[in-house]
N, C-alpha and C. Protein backbone atom coordinates (compact mmCIF):
# COMPACT_ATOMS: atom_id res chain seq x y z
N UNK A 1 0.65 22.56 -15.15
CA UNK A 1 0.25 21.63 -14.12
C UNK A 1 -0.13 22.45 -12.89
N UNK A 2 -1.38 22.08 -12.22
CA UNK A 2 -2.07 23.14 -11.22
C UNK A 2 -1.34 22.17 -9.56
N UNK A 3 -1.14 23.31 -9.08
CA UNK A 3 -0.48 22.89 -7.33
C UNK A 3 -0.98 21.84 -7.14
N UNK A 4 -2.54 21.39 -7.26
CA UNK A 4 -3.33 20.54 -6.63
C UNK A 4 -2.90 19.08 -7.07
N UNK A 5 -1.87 18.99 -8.65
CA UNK A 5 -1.76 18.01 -9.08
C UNK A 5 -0.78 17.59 -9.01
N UNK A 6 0.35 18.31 -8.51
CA UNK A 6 1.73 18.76 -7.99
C UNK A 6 1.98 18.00 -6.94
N UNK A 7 0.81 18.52 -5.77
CA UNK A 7 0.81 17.82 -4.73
C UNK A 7 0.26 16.44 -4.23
N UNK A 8 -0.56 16.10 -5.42
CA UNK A 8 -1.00 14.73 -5.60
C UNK A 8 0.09 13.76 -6.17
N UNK A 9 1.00 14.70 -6.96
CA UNK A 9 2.17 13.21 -7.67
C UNK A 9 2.78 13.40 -6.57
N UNK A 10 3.23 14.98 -5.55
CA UNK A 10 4.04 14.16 -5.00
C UNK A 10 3.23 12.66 -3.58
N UNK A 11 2.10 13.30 -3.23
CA UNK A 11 1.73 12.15 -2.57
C UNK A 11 2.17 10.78 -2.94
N UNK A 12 1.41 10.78 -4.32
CA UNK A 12 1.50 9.73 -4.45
C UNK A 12 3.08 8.65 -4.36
N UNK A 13 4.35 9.65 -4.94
CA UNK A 13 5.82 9.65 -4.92
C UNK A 13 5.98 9.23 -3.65
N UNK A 14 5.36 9.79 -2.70
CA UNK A 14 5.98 9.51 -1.46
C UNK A 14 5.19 7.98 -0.95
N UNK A 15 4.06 7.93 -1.32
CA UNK A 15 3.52 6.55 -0.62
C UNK A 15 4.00 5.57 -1.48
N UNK A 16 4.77 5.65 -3.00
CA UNK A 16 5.48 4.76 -3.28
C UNK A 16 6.63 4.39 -2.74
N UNK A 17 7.39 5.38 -2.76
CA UNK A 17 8.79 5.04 -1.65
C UNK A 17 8.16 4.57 -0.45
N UNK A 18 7.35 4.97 0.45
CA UNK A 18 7.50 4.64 1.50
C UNK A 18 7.16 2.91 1.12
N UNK A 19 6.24 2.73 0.62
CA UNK A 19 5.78 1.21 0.53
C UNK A 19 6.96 0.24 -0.55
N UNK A 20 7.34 0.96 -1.45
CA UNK A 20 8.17 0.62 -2.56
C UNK A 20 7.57 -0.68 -3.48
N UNK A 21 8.47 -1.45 -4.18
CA UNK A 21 8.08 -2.03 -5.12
C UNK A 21 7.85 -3.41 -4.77
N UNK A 22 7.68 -4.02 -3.59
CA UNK A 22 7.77 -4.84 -2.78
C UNK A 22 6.76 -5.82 -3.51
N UNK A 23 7.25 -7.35 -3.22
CA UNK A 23 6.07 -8.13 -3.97
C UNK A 23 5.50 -9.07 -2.79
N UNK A 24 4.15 -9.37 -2.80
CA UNK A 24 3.48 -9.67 -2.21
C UNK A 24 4.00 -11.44 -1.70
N UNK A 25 4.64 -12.31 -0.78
CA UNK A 25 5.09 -13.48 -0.82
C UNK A 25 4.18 -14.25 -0.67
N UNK A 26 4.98 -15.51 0.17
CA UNK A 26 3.95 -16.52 0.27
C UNK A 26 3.46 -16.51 1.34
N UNK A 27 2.11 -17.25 1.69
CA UNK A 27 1.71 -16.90 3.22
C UNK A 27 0.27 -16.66 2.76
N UNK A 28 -0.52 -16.16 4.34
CA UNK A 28 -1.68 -15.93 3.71
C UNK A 28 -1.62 -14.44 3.29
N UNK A 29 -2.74 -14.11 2.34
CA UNK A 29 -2.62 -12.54 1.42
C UNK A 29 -2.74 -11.14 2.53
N UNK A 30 -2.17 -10.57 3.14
CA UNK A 30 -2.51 -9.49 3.47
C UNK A 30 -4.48 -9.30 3.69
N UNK A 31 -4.96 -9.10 4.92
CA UNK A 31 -6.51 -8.48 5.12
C UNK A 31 -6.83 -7.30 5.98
N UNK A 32 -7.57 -6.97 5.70
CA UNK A 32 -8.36 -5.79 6.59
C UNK A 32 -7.95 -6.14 8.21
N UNK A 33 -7.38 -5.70 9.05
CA UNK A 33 -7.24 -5.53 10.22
C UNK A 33 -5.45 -6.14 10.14
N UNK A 34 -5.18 -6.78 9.30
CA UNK A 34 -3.59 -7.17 9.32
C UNK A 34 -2.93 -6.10 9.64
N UNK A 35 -1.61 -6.20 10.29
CA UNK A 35 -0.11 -5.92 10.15
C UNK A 35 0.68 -6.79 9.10
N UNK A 36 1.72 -5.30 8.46
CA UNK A 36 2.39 -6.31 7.87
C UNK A 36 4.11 -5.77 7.70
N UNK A 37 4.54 -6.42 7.31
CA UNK A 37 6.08 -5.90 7.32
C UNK A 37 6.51 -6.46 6.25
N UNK A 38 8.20 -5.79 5.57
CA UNK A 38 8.90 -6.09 4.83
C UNK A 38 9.48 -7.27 5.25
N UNK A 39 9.53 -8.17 4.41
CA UNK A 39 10.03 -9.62 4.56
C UNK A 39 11.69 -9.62 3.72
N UNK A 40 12.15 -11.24 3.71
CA UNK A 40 13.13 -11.26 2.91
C UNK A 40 12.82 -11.34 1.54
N UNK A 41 13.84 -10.72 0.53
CA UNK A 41 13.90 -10.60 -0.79
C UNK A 41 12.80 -10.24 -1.70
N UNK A 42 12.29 -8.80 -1.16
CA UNK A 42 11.13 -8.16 -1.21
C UNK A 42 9.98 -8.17 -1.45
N UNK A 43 9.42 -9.16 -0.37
CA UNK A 43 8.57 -9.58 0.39
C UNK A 43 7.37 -8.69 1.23
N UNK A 44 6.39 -9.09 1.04
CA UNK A 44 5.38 -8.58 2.12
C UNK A 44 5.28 -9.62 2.68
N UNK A 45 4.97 -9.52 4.05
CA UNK A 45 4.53 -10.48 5.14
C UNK A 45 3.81 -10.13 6.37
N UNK A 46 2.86 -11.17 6.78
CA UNK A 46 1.42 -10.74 7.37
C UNK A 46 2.68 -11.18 8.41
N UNK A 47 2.24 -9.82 9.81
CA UNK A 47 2.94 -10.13 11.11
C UNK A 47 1.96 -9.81 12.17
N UNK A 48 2.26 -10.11 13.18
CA UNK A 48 1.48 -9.63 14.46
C UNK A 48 1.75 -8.19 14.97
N UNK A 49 0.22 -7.38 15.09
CA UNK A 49 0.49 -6.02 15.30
C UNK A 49 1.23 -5.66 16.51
N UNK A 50 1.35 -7.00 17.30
CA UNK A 50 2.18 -6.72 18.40
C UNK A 50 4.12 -6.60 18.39
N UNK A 51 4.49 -7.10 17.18
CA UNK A 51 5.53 -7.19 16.39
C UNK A 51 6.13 -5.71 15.96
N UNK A 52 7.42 -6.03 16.92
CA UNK A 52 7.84 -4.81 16.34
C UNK A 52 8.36 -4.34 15.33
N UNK A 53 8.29 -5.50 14.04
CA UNK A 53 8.26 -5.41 13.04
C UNK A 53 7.46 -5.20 11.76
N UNK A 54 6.27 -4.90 12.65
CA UNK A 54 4.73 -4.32 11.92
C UNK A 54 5.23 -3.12 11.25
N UNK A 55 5.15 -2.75 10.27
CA UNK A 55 4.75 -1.32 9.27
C UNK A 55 4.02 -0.85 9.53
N UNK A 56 3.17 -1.15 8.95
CA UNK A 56 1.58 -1.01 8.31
C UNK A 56 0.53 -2.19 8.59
N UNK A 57 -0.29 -1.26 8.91
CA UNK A 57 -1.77 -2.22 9.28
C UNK A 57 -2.73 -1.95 8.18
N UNK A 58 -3.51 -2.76 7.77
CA UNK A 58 -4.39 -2.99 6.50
C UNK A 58 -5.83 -2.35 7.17
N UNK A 59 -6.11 -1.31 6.29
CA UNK A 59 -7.50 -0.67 6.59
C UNK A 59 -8.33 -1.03 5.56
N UNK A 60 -7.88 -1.67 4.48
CA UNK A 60 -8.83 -1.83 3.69
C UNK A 60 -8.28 -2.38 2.28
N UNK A 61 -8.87 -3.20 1.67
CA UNK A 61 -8.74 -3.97 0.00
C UNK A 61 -9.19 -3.28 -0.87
N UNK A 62 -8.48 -2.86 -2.03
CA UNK A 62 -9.56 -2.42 -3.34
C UNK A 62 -8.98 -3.85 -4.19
N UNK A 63 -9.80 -4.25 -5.12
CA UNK A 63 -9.75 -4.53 -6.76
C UNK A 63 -9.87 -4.17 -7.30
N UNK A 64 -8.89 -4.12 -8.37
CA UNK A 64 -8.92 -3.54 -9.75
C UNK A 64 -8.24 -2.41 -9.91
N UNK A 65 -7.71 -1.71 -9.05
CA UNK A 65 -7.09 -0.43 -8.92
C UNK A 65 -5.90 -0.91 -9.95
N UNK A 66 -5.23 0.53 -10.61
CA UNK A 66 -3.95 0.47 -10.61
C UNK A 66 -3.26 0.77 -10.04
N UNK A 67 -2.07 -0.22 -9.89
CA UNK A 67 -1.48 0.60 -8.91
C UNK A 67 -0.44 2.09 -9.08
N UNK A 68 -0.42 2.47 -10.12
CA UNK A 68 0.25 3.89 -10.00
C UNK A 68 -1.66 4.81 -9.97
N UNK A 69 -2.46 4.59 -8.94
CA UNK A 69 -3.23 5.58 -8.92
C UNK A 69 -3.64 4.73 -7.15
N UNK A 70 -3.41 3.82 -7.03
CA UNK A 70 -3.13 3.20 -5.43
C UNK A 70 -3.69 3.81 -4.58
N UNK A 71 -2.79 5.34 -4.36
CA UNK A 71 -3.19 5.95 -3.22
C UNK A 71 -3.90 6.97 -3.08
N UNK A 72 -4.35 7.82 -4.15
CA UNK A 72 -5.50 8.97 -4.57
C UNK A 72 -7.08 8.15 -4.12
N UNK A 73 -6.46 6.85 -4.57
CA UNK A 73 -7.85 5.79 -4.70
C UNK A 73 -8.14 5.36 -3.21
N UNK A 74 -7.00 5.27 -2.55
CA UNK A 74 -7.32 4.54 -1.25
C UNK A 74 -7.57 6.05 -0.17
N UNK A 75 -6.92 7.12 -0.72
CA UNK A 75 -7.39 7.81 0.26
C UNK A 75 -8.83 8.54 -0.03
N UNK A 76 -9.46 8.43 -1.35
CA UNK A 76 -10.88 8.84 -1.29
C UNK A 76 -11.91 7.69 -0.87
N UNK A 77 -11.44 6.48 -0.53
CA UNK A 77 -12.56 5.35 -0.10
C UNK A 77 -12.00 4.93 1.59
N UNK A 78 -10.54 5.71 1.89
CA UNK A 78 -10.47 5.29 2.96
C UNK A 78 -9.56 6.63 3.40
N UNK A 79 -10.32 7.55 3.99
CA UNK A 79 -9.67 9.25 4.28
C UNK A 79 -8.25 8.60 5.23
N UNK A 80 -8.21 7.92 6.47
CA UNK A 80 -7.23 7.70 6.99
C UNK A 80 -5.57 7.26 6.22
N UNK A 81 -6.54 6.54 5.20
CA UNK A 81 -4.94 5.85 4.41
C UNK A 81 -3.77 6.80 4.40
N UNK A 82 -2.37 5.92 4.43
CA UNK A 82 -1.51 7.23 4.22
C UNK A 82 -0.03 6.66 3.70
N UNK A 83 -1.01 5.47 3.32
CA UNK A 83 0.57 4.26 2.09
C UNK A 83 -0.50 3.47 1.46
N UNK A 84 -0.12 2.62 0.13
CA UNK A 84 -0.26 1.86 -0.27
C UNK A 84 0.48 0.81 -0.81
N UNK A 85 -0.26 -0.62 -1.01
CA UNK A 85 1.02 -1.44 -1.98
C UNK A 85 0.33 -2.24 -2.67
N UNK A 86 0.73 -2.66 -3.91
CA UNK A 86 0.16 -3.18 -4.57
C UNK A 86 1.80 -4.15 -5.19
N UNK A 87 1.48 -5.55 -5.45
CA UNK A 87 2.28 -6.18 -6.04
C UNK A 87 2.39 -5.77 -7.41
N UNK A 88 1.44 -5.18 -8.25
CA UNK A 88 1.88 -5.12 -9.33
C UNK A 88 2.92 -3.73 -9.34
N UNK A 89 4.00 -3.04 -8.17
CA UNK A 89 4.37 -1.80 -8.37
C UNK A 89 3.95 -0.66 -9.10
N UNK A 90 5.08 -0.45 -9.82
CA UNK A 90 4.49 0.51 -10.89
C UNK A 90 3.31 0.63 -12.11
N UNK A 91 2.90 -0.75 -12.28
CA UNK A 91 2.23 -1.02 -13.54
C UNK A 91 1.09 0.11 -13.83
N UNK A 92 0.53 0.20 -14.47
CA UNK A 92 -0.59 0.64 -14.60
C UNK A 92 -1.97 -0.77 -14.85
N UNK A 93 -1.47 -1.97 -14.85
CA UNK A 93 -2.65 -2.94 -15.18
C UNK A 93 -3.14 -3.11 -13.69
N UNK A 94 -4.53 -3.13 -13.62
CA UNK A 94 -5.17 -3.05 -12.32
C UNK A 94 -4.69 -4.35 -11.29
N UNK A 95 -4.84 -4.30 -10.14
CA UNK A 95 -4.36 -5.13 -9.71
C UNK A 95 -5.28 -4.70 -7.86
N UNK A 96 -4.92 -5.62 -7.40
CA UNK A 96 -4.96 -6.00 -5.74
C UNK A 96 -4.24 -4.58 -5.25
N UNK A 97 -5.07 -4.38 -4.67
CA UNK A 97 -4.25 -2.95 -3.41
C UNK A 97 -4.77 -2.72 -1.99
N UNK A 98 -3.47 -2.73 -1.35
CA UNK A 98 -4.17 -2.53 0.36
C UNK A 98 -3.79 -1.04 0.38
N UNK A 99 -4.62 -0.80 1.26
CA UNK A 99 -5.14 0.41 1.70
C UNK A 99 -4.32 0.35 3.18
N UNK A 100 -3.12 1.52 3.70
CA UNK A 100 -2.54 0.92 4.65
C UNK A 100 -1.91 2.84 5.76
N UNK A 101 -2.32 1.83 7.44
CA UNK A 101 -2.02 3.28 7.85
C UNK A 101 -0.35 2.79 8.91
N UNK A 102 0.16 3.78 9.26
CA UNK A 102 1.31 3.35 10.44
C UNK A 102 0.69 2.10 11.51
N UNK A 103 1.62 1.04 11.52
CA UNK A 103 0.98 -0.07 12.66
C UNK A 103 1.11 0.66 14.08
């Protein structure tokens, strides 16, 4: 296994923890310019970036991604990214993914 790929799992390792396995609730879906934060009973939830309970702000939507490739993906269509989440966690079946930087 070459450094370059080393340092890509761990990226990727780390923008999973940081975002974790969190499932997307009820409400409206996470968009491009949102804040959002951990909700109850692991929850995403759209908040106000003025909230000091903002995370992450939404730079951007993919479809179809999987999400164990999330963030390789979000940071070659969106260089700033530096988390991702996707409700489907770990899966590999494609799914909904935000593209997400510090709020």
């Amino acid at each position: 296994m070459t450094t370059r790929v080393r340092v890509l799992l761990a990226a990727v390792g780390v923008a999973l923890a940081v975002t974790g396995v969190l499932l997307v609730g009820g409400g409206p879906s996470p968009g491009v310019g949102d804040c959002v934060a951990a909700g109850p009973d692991q929850t995403v939830v759209v908040v106000g970036c003025d909230d000091p309970a903002a995370t992450f702000r939404v730079i951007g939507v993919l479809d179809d991604v999987p999400p164990l490739q999330s963030q390789p993906v979000c940071m070659g269509v969106f260089p700033r990214s530096t988390a991702s989440y996707s409700a489907g966690g770990l899966s590999a079946t494609p799914d909904r993914v935000l593209c997400l930087v510090a709020a």
